[in-house]
N, C-alpha and C. Protein backbone atom coordinates (compact mmCIF):
# COMPACT_ATOMS: atom_id res chain seq x y z
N UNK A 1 -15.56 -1.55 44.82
CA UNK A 1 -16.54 -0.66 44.25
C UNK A 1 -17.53 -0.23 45.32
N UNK A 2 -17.89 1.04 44.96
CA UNK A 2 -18.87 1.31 46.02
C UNK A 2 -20.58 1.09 45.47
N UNK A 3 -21.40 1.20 46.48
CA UNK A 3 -22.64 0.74 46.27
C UNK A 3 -22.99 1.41 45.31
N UNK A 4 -22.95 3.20 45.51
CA UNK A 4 -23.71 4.07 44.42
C UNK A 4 -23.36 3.96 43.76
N UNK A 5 -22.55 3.01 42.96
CA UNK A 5 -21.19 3.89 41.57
C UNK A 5 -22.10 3.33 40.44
N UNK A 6 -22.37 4.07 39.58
CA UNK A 6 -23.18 3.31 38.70
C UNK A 6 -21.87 2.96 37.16
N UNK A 7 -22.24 1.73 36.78
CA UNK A 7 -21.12 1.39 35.30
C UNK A 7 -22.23 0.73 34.22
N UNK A 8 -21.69 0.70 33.29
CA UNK A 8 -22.43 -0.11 31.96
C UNK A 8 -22.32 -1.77 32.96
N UNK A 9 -23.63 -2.23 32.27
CA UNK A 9 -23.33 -3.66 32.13
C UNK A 9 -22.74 -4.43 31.31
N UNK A 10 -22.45 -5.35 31.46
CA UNK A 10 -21.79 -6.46 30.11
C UNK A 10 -23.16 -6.31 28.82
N UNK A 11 -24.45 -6.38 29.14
CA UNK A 11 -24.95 -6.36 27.79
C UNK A 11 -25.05 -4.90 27.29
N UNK A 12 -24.93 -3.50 28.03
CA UNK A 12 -24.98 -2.50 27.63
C UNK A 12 -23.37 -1.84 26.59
N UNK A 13 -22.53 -2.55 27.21
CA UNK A 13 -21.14 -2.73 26.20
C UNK A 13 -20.99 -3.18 25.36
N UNK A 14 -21.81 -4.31 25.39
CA UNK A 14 -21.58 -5.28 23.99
C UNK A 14 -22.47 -4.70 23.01
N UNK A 15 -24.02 -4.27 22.67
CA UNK A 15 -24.60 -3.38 22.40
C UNK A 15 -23.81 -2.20 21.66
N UNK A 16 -22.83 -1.37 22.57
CA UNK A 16 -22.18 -0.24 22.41
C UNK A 16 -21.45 -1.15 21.27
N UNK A 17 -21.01 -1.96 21.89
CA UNK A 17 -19.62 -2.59 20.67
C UNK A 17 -19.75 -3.08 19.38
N UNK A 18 -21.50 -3.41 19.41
CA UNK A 18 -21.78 -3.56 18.38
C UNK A 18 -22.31 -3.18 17.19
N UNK A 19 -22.92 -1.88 18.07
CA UNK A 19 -23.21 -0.66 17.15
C UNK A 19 -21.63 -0.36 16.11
N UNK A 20 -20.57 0.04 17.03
CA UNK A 20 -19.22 0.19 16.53
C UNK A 20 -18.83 -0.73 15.71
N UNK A 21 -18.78 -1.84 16.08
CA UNK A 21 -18.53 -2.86 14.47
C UNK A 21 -19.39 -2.70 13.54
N UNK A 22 -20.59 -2.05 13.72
CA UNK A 22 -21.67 -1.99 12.45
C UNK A 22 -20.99 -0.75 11.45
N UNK A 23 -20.79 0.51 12.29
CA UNK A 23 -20.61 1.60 11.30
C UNK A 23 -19.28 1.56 10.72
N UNK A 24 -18.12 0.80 11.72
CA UNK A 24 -17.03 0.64 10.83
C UNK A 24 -16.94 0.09 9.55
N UNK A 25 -18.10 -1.17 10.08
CA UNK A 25 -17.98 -2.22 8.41
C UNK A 25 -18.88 -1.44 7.05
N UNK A 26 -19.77 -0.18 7.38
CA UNK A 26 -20.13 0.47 6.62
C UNK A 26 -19.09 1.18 5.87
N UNK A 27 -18.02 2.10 7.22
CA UNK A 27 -16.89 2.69 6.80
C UNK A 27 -16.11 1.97 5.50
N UNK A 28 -15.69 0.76 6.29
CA UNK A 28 -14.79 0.13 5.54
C UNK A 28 -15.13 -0.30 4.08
N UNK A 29 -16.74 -0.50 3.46
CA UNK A 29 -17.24 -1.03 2.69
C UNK A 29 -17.04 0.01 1.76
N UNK A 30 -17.37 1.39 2.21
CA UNK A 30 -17.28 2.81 1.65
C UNK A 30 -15.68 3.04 0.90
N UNK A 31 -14.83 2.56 1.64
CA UNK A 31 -13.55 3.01 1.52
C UNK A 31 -12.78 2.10 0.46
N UNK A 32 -13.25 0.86 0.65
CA UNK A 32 -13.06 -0.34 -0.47
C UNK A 32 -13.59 -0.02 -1.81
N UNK A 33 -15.00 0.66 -2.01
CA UNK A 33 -15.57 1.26 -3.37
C UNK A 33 -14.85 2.59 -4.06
N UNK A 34 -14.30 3.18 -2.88
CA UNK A 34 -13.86 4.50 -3.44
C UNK A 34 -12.28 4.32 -3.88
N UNK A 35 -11.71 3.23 -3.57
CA UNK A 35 -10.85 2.67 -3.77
C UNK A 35 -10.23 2.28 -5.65
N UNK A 36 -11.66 1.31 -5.34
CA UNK A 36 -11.78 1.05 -6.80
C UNK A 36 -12.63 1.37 -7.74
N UNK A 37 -13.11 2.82 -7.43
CA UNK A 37 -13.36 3.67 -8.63
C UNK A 37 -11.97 4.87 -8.94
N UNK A 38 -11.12 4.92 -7.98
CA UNK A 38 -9.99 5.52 -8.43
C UNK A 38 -8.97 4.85 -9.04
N UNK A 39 -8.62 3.31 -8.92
CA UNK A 39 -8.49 2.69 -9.73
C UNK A 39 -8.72 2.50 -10.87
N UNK A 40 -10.01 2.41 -11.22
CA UNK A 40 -10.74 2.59 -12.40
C UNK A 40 -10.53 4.04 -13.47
N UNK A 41 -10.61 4.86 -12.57
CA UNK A 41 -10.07 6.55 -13.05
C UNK A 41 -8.39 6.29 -13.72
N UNK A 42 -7.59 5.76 -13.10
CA UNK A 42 -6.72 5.65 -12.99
C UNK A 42 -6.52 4.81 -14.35
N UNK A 43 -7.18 3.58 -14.67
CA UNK A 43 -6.92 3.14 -15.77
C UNK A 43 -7.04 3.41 -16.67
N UNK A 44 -8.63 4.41 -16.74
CA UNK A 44 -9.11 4.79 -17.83
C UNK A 44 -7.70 5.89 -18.25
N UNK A 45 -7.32 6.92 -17.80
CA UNK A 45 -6.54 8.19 -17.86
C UNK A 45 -5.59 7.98 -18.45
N UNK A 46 -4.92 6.48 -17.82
CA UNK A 46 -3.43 5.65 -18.67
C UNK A 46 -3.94 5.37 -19.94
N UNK A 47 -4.79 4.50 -20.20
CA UNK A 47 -5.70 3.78 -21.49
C UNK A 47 -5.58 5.18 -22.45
N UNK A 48 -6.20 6.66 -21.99
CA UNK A 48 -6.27 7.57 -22.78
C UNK A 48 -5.15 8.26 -23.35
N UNK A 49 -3.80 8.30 -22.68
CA UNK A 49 -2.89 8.94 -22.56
C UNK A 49 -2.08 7.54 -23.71
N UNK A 50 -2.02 6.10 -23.46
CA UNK A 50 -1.27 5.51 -24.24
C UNK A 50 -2.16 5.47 -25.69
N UNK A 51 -3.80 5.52 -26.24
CA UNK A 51 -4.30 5.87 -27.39
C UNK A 51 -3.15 6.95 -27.99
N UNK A 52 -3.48 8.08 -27.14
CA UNK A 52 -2.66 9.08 -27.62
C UNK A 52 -1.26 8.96 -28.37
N UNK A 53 -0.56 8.88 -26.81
CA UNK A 53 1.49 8.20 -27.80
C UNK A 53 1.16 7.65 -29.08
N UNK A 54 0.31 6.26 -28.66
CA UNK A 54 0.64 5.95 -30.04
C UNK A 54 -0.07 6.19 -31.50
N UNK A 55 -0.79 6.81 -31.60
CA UNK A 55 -1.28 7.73 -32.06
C UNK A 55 -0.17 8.64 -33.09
N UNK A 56 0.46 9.51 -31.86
CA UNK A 56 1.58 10.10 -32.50
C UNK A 56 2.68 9.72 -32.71
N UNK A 57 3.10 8.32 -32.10
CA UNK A 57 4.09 7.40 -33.33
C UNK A 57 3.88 6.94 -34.28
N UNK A 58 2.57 6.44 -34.23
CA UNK A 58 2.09 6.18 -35.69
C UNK A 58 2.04 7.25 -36.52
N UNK A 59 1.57 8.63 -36.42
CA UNK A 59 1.86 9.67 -37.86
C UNK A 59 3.80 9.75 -37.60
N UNK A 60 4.53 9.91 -36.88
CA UNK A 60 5.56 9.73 -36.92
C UNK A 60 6.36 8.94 -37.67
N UNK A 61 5.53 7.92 -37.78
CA UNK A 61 6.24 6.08 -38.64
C UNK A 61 6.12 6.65 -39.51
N UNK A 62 4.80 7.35 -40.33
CA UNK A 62 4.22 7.40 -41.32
C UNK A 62 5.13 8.57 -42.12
N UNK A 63 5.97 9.55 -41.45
CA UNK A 63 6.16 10.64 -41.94
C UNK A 63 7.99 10.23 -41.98
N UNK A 64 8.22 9.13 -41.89
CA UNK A 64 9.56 8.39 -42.19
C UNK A 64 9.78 8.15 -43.52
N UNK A 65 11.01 8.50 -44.30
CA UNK A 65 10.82 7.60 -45.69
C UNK A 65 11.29 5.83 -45.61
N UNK A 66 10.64 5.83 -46.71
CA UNK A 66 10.61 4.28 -46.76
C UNK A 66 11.93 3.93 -46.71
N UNK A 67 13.14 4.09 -47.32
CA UNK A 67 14.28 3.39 -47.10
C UNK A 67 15.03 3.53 -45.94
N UNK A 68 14.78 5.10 -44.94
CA UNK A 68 15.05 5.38 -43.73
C UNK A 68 15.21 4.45 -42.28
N UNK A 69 14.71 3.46 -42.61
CA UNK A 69 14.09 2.65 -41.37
C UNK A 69 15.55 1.65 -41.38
N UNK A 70 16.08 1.65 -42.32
CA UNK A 70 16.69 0.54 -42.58
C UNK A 70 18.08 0.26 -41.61
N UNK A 71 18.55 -0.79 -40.75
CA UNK A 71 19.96 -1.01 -40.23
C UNK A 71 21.17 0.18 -40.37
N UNK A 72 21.33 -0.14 -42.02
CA UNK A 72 22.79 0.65 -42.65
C UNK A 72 22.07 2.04 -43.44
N UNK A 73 21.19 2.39 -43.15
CA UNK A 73 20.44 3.69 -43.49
C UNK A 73 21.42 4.96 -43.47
N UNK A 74 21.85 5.71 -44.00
CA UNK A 74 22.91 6.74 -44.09
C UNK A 74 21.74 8.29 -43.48
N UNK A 75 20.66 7.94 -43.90
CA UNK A 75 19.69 9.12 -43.96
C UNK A 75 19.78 9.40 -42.67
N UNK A 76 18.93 10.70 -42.39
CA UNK A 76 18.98 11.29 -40.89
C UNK A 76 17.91 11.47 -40.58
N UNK A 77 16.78 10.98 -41.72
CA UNK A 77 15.37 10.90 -41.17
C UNK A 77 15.05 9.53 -40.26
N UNK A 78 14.50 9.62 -39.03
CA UNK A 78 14.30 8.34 -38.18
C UNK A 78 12.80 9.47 -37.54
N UNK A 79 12.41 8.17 -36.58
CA UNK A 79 11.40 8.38 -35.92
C UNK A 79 10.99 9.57 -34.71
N UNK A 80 12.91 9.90 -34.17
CA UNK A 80 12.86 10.80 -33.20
C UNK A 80 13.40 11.71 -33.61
N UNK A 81 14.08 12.41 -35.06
CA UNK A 81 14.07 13.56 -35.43
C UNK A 81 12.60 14.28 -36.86
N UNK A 82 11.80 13.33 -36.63
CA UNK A 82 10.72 13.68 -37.61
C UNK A 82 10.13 15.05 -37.16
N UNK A 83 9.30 15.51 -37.72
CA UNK A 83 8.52 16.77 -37.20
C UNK A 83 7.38 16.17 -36.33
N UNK A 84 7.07 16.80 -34.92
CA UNK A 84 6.08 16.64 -34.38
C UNK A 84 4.98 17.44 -34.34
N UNK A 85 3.70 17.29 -34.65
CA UNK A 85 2.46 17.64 -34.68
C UNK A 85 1.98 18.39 -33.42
């Protein structure tokens, strides 16, 4: 090395390095929350969507006749040719 050359010191790097581990672990803290609020989105949306189905299997059940349901049932009313709403 030559005399003039000017470089960081060991404590001016570590400093640098530690600034950098600070904003990453902010990063990372950020990225972990946003994480699991889309998660959360995510459950709620399923939760809303399965209310729903069953919902409309249940008026479906409902719009079955009573002896229809049965094993040896001859009828052609069942659950997946009913009328849908």
């Amino acid at each position: 090395m030559k005399k003039g050359e000017n470089t960081f010191s060991l404590l001016e790097c570590l400093m640098i390095l530690a600034i950098l581990l600070f904003v990453a672990a902010i990063a990372i803290q950020d990225l972990l929350q946003s994480v699991t609020v889309s998660e959360e989105n995510t459950v709620h949306a399923v939760a809303t969507e399965y209310s729903a189905l069953r919902s409309i299997y249940a008026e479906q059940y409902r719009a079955v006749p009573a002896g229809a349901s049965g094993v040896n049932s001859t009828s052609d009313a069942n659950i997946f040719n009913a009328p849908v709403r």
